[in-house]
PDB file of N, CA and C in Angstrom:
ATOM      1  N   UNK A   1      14.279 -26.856   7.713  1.00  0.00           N
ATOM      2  CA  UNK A   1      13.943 -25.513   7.280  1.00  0.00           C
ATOM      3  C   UNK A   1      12.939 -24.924   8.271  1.00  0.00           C
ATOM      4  N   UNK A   2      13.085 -23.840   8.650  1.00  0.00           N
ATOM      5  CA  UNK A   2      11.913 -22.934   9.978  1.00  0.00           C
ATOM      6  C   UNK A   2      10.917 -23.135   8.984  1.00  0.00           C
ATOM      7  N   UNK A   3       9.599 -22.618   9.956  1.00  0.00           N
ATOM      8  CA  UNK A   3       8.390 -22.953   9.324  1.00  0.00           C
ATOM      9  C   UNK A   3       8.063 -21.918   8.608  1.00  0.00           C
ATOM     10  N   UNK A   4       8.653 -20.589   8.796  1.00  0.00           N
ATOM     11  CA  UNK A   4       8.189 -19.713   8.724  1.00  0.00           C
ATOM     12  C   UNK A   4       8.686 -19.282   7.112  1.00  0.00           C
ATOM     13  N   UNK A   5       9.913 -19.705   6.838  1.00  0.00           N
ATOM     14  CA  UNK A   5      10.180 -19.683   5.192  1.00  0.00           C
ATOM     15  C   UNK A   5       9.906 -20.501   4.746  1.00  0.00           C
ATOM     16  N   UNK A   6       9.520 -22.092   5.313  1.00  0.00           N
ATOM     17  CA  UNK A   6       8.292 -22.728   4.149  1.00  0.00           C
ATOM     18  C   UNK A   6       7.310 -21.847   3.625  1.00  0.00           C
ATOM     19  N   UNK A   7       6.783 -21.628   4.776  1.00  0.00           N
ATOM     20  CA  UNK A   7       5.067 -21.119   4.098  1.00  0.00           C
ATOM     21  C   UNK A   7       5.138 -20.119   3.685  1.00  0.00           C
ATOM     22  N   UNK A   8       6.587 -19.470   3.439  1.00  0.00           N
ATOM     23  CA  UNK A   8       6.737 -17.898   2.845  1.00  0.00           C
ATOM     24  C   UNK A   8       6.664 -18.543   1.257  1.00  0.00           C
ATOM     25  N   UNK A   9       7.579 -19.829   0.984  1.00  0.00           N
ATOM     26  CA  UNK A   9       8.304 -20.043  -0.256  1.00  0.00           C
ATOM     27  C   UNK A   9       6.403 -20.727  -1.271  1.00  0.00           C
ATOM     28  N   UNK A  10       5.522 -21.359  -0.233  1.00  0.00           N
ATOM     29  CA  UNK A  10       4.245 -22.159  -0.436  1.00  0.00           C
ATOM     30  C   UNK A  10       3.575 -20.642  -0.848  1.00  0.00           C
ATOM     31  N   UNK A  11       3.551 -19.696  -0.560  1.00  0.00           N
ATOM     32  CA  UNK A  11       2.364 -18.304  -0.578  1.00  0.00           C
ATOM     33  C   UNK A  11       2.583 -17.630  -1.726  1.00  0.00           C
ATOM     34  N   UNK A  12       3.870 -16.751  -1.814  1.00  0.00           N
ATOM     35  CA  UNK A  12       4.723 -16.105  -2.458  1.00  0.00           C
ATOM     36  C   UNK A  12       5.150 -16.828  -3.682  1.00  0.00           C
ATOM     37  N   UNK A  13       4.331 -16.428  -5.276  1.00  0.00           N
ATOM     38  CA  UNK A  13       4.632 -17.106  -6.554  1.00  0.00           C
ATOM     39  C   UNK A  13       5.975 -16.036  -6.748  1.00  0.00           C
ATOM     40  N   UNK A  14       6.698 -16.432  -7.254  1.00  0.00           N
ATOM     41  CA  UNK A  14       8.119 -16.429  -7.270  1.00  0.00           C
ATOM     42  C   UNK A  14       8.184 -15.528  -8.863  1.00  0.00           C
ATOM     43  N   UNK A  15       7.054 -16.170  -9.647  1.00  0.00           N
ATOM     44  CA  UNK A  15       7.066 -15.604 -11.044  1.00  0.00           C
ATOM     45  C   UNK A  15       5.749 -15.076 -11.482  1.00  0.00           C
ATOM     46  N   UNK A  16       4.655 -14.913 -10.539  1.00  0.00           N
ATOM     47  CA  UNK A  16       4.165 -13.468 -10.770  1.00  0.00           C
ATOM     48  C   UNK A  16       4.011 -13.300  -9.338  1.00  0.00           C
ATOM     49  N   UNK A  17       4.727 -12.109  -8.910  1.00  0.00           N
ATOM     50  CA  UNK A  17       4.659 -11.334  -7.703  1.00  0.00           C
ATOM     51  C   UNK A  17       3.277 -11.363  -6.992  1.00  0.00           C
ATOM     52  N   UNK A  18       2.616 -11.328  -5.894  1.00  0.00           N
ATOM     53  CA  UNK A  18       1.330 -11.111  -5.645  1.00  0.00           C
ATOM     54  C   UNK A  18       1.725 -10.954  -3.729  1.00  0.00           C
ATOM     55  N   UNK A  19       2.451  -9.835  -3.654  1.00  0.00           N
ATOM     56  CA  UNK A  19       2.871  -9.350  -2.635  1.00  0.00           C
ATOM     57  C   UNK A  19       2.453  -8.006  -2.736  1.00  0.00           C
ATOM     58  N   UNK A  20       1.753  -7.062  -2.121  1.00  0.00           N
ATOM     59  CA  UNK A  20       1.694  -5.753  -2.037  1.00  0.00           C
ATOM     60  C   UNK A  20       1.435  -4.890  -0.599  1.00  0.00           C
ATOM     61  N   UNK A  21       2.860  -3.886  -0.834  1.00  0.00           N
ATOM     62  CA  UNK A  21       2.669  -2.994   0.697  1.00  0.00           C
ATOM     63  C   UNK A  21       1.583  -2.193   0.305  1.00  0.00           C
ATOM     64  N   UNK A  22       1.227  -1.207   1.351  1.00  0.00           N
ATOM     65  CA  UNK A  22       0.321  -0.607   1.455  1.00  0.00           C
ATOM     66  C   UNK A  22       0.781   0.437   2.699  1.00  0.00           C
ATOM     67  N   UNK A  23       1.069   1.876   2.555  1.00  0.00           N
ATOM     68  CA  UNK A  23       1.218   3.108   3.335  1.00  0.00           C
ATOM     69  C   UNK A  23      -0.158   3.488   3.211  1.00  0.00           C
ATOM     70  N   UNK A  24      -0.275   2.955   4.715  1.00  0.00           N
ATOM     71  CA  UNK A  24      -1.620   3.244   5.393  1.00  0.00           C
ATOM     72  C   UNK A  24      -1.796   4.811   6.140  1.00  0.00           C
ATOM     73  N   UNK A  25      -2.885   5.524   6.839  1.00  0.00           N
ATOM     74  CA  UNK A  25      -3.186   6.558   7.345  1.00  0.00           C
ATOM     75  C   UNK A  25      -1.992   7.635   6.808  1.00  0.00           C
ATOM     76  N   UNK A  26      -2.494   7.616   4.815  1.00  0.00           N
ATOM     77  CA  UNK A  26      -1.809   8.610   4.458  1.00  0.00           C
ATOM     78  C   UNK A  26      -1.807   9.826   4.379  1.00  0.00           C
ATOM     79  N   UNK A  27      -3.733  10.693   5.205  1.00  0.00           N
ATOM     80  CA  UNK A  27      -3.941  11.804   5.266  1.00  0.00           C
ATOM     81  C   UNK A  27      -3.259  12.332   6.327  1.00  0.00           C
ATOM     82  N   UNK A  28      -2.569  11.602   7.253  1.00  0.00           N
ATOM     83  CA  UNK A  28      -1.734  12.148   8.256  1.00  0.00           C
ATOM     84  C   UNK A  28      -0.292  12.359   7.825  1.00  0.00           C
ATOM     85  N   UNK A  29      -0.254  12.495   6.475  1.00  0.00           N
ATOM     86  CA  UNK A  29       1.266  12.595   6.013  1.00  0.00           C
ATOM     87  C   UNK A  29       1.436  14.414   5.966  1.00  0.00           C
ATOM     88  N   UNK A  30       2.689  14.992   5.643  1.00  0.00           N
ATOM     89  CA  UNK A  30       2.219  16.256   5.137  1.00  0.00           C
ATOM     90  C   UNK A  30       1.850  16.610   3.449  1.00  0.00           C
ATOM     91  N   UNK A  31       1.283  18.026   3.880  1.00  0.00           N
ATOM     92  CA  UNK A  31       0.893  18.200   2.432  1.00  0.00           C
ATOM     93  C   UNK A  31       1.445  18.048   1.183  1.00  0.00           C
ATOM     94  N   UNK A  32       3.054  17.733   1.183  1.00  0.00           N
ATOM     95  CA  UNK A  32       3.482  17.639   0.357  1.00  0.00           C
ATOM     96  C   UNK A  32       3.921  15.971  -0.246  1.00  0.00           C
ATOM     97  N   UNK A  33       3.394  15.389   0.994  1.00  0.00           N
ATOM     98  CA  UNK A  33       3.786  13.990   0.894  1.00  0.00           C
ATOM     99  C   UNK A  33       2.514  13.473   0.352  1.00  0.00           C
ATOM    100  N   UNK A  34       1.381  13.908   0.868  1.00  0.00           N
ATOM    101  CA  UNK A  34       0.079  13.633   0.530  1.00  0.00           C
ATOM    102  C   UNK A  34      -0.151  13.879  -0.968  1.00  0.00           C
ATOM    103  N   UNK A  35      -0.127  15.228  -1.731  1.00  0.00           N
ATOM    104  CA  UNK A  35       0.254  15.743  -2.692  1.00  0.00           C
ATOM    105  C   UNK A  35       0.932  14.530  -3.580  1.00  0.00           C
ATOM    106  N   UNK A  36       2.259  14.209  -3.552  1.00  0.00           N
ATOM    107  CA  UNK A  36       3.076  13.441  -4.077  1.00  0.00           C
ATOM    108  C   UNK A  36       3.707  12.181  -3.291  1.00  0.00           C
ATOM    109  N   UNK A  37       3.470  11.479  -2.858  1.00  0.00           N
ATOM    110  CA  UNK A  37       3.806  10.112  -2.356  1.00  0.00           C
ATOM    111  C   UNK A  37       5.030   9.499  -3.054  1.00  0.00           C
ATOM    112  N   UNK A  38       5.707   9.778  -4.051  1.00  0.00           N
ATOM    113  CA  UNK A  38       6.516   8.816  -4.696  1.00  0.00           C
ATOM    114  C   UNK A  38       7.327   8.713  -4.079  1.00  0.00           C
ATOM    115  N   UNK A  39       8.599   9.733  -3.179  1.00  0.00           N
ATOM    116  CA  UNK A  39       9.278   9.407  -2.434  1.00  0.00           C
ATOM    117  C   UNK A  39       9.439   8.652  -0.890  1.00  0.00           C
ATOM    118  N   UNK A  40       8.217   8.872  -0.485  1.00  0.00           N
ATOM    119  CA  UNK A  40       7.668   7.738   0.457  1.00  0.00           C
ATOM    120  C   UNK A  40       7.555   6.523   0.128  1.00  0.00           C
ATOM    121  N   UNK A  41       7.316   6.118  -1.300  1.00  0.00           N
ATOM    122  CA  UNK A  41       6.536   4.885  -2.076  1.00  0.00           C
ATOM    123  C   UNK A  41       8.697   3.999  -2.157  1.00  0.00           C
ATOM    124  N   UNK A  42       9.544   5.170  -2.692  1.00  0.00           N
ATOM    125  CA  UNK A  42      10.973   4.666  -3.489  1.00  0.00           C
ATOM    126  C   UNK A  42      11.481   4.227  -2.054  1.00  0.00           C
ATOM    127  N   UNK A  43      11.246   4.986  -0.887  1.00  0.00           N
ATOM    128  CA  UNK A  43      11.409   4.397   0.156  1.00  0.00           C
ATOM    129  C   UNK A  43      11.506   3.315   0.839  1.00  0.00           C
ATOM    130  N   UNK A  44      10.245   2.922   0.753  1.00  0.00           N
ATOM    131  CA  UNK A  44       9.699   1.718   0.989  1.00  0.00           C
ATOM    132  C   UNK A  44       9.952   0.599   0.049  1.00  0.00           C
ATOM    133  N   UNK A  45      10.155   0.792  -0.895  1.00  0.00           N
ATOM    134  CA  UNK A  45      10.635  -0.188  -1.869  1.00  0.00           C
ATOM    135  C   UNK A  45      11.977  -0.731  -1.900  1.00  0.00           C
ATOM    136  N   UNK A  46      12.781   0.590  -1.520  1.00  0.00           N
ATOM    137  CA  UNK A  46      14.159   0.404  -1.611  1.00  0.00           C
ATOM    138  C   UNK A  46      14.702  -0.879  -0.051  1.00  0.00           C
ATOM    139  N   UNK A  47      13.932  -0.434   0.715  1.00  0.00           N
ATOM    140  CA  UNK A  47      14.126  -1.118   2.217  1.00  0.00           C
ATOM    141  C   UNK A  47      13.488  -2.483   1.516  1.00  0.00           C
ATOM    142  N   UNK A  48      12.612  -2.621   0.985  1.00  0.00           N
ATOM    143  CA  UNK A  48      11.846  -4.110   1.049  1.00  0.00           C
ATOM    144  C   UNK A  48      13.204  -4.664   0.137  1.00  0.00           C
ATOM    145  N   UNK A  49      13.433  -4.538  -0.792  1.00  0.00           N
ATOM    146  CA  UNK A  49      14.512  -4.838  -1.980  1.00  0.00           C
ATOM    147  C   UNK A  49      15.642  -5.168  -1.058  1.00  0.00           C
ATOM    148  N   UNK A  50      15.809  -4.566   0.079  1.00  0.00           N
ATOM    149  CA  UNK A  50      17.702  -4.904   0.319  1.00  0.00           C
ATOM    150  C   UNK A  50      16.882  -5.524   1.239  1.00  0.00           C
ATOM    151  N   UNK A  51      16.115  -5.576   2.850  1.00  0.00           N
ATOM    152  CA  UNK A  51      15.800  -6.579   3.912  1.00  0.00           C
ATOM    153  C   UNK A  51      15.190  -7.548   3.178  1.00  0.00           C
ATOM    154  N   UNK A  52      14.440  -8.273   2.737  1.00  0.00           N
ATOM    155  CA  UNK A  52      13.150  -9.242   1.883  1.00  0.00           C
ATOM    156  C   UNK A  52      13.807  -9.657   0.893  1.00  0.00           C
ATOM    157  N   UNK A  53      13.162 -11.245   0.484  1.00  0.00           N
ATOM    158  CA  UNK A  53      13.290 -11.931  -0.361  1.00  0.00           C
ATOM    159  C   UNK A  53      12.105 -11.822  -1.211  1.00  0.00           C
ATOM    160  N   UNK A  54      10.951 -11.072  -1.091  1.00  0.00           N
ATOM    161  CA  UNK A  54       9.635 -10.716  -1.828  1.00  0.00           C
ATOM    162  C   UNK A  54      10.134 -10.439  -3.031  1.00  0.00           C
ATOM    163  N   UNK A  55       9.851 -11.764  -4.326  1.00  0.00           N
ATOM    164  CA  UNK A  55      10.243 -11.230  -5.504  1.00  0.00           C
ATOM    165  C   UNK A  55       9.727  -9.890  -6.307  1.00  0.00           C
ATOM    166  N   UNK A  56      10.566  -9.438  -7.028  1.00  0.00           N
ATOM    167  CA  UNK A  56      10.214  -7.993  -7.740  1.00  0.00           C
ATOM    168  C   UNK A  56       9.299  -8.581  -8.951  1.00  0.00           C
ATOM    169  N   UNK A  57       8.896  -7.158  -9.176  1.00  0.00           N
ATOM    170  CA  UNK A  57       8.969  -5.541  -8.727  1.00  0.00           C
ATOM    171  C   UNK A  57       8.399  -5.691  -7.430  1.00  0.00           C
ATOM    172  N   UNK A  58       8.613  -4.872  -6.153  1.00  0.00           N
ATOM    173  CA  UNK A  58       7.871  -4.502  -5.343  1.00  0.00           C
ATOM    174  C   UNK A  58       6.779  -3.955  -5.405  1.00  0.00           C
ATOM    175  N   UNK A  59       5.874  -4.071  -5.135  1.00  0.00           N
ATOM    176  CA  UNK A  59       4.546  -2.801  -5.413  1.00  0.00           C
ATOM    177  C   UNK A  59       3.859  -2.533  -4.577  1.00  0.00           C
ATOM    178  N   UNK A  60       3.906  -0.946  -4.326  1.00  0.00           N
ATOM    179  CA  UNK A  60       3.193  -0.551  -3.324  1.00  0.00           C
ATOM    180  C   UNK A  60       2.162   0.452  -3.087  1.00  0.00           C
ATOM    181  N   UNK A  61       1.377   0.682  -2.670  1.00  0.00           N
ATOM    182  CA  UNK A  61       0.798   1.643  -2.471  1.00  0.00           C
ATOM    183  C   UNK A  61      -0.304   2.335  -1.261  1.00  0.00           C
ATOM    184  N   UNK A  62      -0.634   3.259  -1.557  1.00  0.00           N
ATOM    185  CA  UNK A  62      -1.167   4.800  -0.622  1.00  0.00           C
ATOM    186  C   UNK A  62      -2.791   4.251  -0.127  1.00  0.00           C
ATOM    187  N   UNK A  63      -2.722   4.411   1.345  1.00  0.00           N
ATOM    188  CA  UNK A  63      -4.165   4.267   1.689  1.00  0.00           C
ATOM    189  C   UNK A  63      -4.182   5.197   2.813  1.00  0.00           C
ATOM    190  N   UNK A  64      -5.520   5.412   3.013  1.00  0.00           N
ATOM    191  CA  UNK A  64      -6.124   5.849   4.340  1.00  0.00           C
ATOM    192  C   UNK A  64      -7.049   5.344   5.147  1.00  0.00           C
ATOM    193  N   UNK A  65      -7.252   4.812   6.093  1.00  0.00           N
ATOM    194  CA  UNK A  65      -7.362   4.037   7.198  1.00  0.00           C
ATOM    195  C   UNK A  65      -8.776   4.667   7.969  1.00  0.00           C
ATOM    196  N   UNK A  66      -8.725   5.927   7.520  1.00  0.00           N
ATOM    197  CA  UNK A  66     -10.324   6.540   8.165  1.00  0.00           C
ATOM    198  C   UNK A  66     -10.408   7.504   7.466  1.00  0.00           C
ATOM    199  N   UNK A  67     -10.573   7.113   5.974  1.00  0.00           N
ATOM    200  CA  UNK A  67     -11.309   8.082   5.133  1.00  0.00           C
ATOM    201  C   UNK A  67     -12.712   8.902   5.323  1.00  0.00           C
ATOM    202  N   UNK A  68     -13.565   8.050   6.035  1.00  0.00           N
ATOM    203  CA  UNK A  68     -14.568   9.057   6.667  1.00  0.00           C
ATOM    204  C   UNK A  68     -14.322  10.081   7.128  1.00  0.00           C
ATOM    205  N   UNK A  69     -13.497  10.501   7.727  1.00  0.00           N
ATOM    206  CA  UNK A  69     -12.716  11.335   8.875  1.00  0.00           C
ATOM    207  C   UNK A  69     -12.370  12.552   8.323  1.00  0.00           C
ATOM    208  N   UNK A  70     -11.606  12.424   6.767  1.00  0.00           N
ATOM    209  CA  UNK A  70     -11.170  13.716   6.067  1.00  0.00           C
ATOM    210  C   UNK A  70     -12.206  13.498   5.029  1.00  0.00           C
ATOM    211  N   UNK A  71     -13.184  12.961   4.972  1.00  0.00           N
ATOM    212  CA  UNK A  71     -13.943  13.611   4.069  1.00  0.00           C
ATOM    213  C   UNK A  71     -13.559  13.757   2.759  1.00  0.00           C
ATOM    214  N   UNK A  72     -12.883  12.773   1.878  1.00  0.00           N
ATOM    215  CA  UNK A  72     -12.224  12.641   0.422  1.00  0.00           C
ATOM    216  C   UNK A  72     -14.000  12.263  -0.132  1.00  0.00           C
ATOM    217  N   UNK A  73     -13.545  12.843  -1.268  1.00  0.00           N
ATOM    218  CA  UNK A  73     -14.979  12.713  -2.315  1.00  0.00           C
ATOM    219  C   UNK A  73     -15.242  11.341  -2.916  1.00  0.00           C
ATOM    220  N   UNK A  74     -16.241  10.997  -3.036  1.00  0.00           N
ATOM    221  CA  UNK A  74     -16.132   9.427  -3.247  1.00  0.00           C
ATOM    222  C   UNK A  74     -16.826   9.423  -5.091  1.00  0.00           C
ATOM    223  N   UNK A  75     -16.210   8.985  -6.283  1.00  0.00           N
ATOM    224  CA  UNK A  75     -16.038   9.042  -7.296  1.00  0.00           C
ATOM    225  C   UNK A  75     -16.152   7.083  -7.666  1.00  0.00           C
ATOM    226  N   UNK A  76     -17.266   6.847  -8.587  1.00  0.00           N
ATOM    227  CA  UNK A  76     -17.783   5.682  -8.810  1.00  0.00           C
ATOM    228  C   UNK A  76     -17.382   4.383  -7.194  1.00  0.00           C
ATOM    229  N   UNK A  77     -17.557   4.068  -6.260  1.00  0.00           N
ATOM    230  CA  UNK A  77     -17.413   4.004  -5.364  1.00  0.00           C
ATOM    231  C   UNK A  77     -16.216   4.030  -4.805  1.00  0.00           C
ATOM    232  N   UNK A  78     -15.617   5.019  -4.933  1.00  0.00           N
ATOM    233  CA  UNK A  78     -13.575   4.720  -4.518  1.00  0.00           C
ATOM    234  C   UNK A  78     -13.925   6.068  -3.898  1.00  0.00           C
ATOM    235  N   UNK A  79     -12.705   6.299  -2.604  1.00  0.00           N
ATOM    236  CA  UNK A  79     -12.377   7.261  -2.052  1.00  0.00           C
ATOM    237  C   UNK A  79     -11.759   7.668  -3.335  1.00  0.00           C
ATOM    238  N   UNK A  80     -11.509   9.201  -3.612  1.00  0.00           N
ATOM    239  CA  UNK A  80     -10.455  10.022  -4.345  1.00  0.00           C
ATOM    240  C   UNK A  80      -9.476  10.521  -2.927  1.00  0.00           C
ATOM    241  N   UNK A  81      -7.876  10.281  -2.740  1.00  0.00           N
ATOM    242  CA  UNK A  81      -7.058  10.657  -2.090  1.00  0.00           C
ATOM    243  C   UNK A  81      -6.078  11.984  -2.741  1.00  0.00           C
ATOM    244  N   UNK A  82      -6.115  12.847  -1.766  1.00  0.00           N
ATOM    245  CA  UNK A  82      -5.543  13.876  -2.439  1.00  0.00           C
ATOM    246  C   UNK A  82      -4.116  14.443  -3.539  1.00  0.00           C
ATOM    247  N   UNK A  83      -3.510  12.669  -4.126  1.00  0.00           N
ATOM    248  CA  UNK A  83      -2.705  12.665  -4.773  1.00  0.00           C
ATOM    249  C   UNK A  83      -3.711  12.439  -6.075  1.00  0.00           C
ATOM    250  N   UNK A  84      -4.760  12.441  -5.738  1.00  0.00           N
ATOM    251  CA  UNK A  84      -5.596  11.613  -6.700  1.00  0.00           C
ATOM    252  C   UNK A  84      -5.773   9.943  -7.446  1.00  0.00           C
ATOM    253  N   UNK A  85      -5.198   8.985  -6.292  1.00  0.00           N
ATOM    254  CA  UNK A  85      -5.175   7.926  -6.298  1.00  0.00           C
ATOM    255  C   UNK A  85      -6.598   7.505  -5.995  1.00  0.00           C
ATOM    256  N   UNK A  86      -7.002   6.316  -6.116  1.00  0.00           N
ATOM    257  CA  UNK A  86      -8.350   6.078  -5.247  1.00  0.00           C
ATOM    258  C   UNK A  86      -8.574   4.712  -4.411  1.00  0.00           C
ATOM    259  N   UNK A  87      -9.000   4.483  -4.183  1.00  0.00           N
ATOM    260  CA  UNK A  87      -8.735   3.493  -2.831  1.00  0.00           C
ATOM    261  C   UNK A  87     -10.489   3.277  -2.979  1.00  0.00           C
ATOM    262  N   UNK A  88     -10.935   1.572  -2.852  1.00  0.00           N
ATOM    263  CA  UNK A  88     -12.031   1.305  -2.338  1.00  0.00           C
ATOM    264  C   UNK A  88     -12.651   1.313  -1.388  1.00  0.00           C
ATOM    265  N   UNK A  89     -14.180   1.927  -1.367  1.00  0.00           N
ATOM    266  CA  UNK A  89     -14.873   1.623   0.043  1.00  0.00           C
ATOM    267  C   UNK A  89     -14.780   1.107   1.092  1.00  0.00           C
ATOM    268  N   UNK A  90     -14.538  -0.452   0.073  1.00  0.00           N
ATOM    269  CA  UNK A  90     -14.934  -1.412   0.997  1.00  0.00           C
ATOM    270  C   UNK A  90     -13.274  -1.911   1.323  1.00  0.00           C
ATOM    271  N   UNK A  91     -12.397  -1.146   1.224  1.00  0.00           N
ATOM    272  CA  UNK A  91     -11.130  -1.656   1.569  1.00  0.00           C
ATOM    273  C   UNK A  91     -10.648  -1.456   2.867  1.00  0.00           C
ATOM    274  N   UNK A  92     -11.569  -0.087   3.268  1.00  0.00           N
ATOM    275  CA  UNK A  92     -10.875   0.223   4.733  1.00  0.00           C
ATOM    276  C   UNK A  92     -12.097   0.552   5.241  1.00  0.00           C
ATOM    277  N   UNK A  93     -13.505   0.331   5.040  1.00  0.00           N
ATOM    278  CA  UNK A  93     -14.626   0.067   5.549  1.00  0.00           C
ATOM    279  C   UNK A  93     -14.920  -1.005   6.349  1.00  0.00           C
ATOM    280  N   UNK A  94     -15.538  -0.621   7.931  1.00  0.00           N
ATOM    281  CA  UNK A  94     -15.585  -1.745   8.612  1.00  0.00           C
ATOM    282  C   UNK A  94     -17.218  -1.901   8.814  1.00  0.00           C
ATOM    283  N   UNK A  95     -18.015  -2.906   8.400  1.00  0.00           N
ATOM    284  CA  UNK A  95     -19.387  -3.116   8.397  1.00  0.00           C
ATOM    285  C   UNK A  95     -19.859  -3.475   9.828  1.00  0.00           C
TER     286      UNK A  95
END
């Protein structure tokens, strides 16, 4: 067996999922994608589902990569993103 689907089959619990994408530098999307992400999100899901063996549900979600930059309001310490998702500080904070 390659090594590389051992340590996929050793990582990856099969029966609770603990795989998650992440659409990064989403203030560079347009306003309407930014706004509403879901069809970007069914996207990405739909591709992982037919290429990947990553058991379901897929789950994914919206970040931004230099939230400093656009200036999103920061609400109990989470960025607020303009879909109104929120994303942690310290997630895309580099110390």
């Amino acid at each position: 067996m390659p090594y590389g689907i051992n340590t996929f089959q050793r990582i990856v619990d099969e029966n609770r999922p603990n795989v998650v994408f992440v659409l990064t530098h989403f203030a560079s999307e347009s306003r309407s994608v930014t706004q509403n992400p879901q069809e970007k999100i069914n996207q990405l899901k739909k591709a992982t589902e037919k290429h990947t063996t990553v058991p379901r549900p897929t789950v994914v979600s919206v970040a931004e990569n230099q939230v400093r930059n656009h200036e999103f309001p920061i609400v109990n310490g989470y960025f607020q993103l303009p879909n109104g998702s929120f994303v942690p500080q310290t997630f895309m904070t580099k110390k």
